[in-house]
N, C-alpha and C. Protein backbone atom coordinates (compact mmCIF):
# COMPACT_ATOMS: atom_id res chain seq x y z
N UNK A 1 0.84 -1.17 0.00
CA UNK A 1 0.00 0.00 0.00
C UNK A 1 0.89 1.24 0.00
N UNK A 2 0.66 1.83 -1.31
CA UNK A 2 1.86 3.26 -1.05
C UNK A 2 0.94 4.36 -0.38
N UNK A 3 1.52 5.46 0.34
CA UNK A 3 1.27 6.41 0.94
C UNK A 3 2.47 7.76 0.49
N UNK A 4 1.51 8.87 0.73
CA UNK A 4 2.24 10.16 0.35
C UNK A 4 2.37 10.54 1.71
N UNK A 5 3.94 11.40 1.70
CA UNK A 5 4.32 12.22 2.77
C UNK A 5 4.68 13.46 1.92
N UNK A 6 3.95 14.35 1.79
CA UNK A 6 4.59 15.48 0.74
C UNK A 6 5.71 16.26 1.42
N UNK A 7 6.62 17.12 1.05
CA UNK A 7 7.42 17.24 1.14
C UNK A 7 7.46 19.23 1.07
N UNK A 8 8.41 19.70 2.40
CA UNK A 8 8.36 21.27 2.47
C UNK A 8 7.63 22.08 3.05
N UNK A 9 6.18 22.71 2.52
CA UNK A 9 5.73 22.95 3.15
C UNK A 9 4.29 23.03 2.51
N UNK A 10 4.13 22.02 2.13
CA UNK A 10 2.82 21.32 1.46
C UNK A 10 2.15 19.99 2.24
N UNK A 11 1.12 20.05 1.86
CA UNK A 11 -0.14 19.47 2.77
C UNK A 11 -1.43 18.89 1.84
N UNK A 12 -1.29 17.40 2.28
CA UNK A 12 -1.86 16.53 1.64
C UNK A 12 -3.25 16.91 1.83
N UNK A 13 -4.31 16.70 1.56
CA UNK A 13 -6.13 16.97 1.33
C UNK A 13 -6.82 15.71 0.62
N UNK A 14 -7.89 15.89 1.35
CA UNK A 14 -9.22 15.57 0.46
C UNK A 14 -10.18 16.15 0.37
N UNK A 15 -10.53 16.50 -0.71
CA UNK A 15 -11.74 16.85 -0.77
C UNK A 15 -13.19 16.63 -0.58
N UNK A 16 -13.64 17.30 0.06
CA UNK A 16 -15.52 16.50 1.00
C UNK A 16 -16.22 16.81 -0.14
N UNK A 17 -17.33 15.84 -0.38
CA UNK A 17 -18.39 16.02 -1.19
C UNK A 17 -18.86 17.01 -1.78
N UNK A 18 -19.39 17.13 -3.12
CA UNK A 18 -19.50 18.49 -3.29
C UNK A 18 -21.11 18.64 -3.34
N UNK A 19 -21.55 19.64 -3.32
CA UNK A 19 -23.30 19.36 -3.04
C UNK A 19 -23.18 19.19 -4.97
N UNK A 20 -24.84 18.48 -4.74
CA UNK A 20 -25.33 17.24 -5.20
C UNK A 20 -26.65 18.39 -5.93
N UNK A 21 -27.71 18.89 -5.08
CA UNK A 21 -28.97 19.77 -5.33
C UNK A 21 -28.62 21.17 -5.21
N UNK A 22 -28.89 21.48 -5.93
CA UNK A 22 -28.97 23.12 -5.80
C UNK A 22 -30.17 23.78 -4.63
N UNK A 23 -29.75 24.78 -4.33
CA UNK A 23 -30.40 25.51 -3.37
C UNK A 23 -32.01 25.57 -3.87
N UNK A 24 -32.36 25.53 -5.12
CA UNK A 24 -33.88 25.45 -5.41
C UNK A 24 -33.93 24.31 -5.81
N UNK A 25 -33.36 23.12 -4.94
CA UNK A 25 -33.95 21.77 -4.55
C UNK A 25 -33.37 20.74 -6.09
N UNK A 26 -33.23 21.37 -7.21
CA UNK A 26 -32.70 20.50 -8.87
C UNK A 26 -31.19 19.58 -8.28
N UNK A 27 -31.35 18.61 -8.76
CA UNK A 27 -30.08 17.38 -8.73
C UNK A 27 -29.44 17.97 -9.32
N UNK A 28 -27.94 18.27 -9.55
CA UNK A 28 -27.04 18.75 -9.92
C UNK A 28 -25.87 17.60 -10.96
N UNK A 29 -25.68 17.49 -12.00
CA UNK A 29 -25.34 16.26 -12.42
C UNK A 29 -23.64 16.57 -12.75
N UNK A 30 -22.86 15.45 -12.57
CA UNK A 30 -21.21 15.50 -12.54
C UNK A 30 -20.83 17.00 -13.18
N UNK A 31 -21.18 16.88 -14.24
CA UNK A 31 -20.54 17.58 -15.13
C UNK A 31 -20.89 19.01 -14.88
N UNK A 32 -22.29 19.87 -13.40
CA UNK A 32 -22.63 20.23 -13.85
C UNK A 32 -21.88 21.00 -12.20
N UNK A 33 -21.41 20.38 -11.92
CA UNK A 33 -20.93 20.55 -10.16
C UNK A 33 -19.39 20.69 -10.36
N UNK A 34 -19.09 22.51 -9.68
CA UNK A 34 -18.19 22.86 -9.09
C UNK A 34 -17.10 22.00 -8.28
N UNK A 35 -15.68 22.27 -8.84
CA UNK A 35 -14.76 21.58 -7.44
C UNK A 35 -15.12 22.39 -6.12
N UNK A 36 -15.51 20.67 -5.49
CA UNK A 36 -15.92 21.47 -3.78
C UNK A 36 -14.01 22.05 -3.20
N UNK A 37 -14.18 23.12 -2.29
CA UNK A 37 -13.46 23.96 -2.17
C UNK A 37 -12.96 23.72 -0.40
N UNK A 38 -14.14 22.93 0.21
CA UNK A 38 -14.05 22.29 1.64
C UNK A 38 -13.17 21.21 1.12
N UNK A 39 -12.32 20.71 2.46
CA UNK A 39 -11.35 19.65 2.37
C UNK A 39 -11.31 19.40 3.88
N UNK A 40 -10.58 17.82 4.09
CA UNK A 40 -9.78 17.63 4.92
C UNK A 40 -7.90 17.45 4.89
N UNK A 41 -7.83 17.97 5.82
CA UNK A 41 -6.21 17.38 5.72
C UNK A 41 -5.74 16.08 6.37
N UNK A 42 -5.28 15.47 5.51
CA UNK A 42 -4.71 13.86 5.54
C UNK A 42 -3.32 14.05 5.96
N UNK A 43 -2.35 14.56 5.73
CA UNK A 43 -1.03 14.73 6.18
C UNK A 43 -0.11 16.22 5.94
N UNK A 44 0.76 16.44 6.55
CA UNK A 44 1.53 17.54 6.63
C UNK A 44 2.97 17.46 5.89
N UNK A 45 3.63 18.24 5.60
CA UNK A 45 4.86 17.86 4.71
C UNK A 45 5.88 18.02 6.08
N UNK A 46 7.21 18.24 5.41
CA UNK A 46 8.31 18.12 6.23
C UNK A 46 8.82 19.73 6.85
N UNK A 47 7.64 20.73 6.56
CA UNK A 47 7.92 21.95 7.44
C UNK A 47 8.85 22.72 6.39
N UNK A 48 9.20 24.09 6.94
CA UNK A 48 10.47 25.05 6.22
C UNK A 48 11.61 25.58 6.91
N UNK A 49 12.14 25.87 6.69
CA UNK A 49 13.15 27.87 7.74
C UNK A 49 12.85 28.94 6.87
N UNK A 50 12.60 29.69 8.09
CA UNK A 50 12.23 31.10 7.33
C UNK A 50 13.66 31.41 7.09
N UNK A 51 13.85 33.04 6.83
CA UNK A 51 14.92 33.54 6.84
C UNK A 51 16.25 33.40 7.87
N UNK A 52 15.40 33.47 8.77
CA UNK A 52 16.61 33.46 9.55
C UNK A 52 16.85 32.10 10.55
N UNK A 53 16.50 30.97 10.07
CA UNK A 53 17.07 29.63 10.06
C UNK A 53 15.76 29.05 11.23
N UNK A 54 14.91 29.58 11.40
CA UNK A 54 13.84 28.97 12.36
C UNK A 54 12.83 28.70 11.53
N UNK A 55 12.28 27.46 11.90
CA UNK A 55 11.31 26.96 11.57
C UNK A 55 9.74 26.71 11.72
N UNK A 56 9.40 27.05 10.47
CA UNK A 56 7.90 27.17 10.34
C UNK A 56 6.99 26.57 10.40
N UNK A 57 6.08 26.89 11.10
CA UNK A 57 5.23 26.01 12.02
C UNK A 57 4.15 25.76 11.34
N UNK A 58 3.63 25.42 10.78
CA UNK A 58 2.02 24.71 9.75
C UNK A 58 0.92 25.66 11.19
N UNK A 59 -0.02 25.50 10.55
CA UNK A 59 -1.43 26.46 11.31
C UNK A 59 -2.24 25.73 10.86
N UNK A 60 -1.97 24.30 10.50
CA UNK A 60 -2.97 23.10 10.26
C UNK A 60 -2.70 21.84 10.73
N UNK A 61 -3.66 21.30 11.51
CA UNK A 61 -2.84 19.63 11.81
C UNK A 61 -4.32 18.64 10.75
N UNK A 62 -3.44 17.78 10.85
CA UNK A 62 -4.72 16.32 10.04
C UNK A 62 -5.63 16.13 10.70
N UNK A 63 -6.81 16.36 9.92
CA UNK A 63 -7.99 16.15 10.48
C UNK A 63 -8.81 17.33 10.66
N UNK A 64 -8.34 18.60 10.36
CA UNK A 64 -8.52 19.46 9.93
C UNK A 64 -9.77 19.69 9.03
N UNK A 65 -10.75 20.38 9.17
CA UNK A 65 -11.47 20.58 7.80
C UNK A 65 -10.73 21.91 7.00
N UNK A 66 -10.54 22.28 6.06
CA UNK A 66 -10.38 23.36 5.58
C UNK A 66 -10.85 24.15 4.36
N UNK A 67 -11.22 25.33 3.97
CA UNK A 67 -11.12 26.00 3.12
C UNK A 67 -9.96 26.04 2.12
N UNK A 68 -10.58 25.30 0.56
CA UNK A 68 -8.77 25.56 -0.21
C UNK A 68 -9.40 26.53 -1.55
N UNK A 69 -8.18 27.00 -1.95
CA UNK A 69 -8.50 27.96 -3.58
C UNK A 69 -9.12 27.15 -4.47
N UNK A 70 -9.86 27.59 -5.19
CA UNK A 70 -10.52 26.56 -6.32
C UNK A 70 -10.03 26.12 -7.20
N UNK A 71 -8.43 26.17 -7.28
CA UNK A 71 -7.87 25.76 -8.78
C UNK A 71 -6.69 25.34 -8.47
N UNK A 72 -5.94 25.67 -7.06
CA UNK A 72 -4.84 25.23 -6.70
C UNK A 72 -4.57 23.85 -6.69
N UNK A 73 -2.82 23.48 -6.68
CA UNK A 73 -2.31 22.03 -5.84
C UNK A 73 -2.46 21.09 -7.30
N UNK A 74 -2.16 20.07 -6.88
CA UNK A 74 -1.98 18.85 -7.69
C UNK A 74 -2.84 17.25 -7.12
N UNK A 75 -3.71 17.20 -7.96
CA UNK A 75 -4.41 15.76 -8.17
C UNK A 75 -3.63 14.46 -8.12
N UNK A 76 -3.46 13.76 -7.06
CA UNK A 76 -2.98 12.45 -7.25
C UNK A 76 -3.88 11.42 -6.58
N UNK A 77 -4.05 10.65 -6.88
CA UNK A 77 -4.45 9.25 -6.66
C UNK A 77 -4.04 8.06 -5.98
N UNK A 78 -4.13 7.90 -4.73
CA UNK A 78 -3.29 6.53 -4.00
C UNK A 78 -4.51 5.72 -3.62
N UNK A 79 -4.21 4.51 -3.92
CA UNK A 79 -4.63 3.59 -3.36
C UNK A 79 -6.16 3.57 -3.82
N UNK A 80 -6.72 4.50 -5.37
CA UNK A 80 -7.49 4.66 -5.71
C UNK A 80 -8.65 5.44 -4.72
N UNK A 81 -8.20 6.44 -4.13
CA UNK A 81 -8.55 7.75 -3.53
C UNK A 81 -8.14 8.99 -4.19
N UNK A 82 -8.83 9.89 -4.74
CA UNK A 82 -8.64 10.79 -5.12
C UNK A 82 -7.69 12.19 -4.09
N UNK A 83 -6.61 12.67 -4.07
CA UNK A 83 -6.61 13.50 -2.81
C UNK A 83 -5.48 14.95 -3.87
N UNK A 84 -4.95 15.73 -2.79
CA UNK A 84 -4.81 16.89 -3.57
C UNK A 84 -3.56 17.67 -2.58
N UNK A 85 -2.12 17.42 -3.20
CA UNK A 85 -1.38 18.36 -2.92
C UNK A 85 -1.19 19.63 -3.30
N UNK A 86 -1.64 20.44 -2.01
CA UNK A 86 -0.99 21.93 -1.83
C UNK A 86 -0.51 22.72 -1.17
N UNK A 87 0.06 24.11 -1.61
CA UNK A 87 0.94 24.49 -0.96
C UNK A 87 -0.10 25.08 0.65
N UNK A 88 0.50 24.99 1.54
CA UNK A 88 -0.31 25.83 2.44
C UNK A 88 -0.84 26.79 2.36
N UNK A 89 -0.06 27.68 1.47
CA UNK A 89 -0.42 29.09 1.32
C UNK A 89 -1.83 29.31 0.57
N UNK A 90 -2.20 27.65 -0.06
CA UNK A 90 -3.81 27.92 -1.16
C UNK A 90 -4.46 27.70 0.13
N UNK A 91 -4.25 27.19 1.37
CA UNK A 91 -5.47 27.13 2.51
C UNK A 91 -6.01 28.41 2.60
N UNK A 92 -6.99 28.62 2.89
CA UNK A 92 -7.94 30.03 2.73
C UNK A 92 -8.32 30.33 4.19
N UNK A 93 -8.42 29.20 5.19
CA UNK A 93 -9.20 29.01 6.26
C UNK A 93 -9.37 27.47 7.13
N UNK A 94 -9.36 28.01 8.20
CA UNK A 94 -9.87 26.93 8.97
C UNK A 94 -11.64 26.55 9.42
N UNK A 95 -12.18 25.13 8.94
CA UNK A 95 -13.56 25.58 9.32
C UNK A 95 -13.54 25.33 10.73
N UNK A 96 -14.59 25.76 11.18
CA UNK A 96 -14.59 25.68 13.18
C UNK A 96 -16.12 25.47 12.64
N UNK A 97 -16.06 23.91 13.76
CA UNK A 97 -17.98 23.81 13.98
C UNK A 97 -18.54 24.87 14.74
């Protein structure tokens, strides 16, 4: 079973469901539905140094729900799961229940 550890200061995701009905109740069909923009985070990369040799601390741990950019990161596939490396900097937000 392979697994990703991304690397720097990038952060593995998945993406949560994307709605299905539109707000005036119509089924929404594949083709016709937005990349959902909610995610979870699955893993953390190996961190950075800023400038002056200290290291940067992520403002996300796994398990995380989050807000990501709608177009950012890279699509890969393990283990026939769809999931999505990006840089931290496309996180937009943290959701809080």
């Amino acid at each position: 079973m392979a697994t990703i550890k991304p690397l720097g200061q990038r952060v593995l995701v998945k993406r949560l469901d994307a709605e299905t009905m539109s707000a005036g109740g119509i089924v929404l069909p594949d083709t016709a539905q937005e990349k959902p923009q909610e995610a979870e985070v699955v893993s953390l990369g190996t961190g950075g140094k800023d400038d002056n040799g200290n290291d940067i601390v992520f403002s996300v741990k796994a398990g995380d729900k989050v807000l990501i950019s709608k177009y950012g990161g890279t699509d890969v596939k393990v283990n026939g799961e769809d999931l999505l490396i990006i840089s931290e900097s496309d996180i937009l937000g943290v959701l809080v229940a």
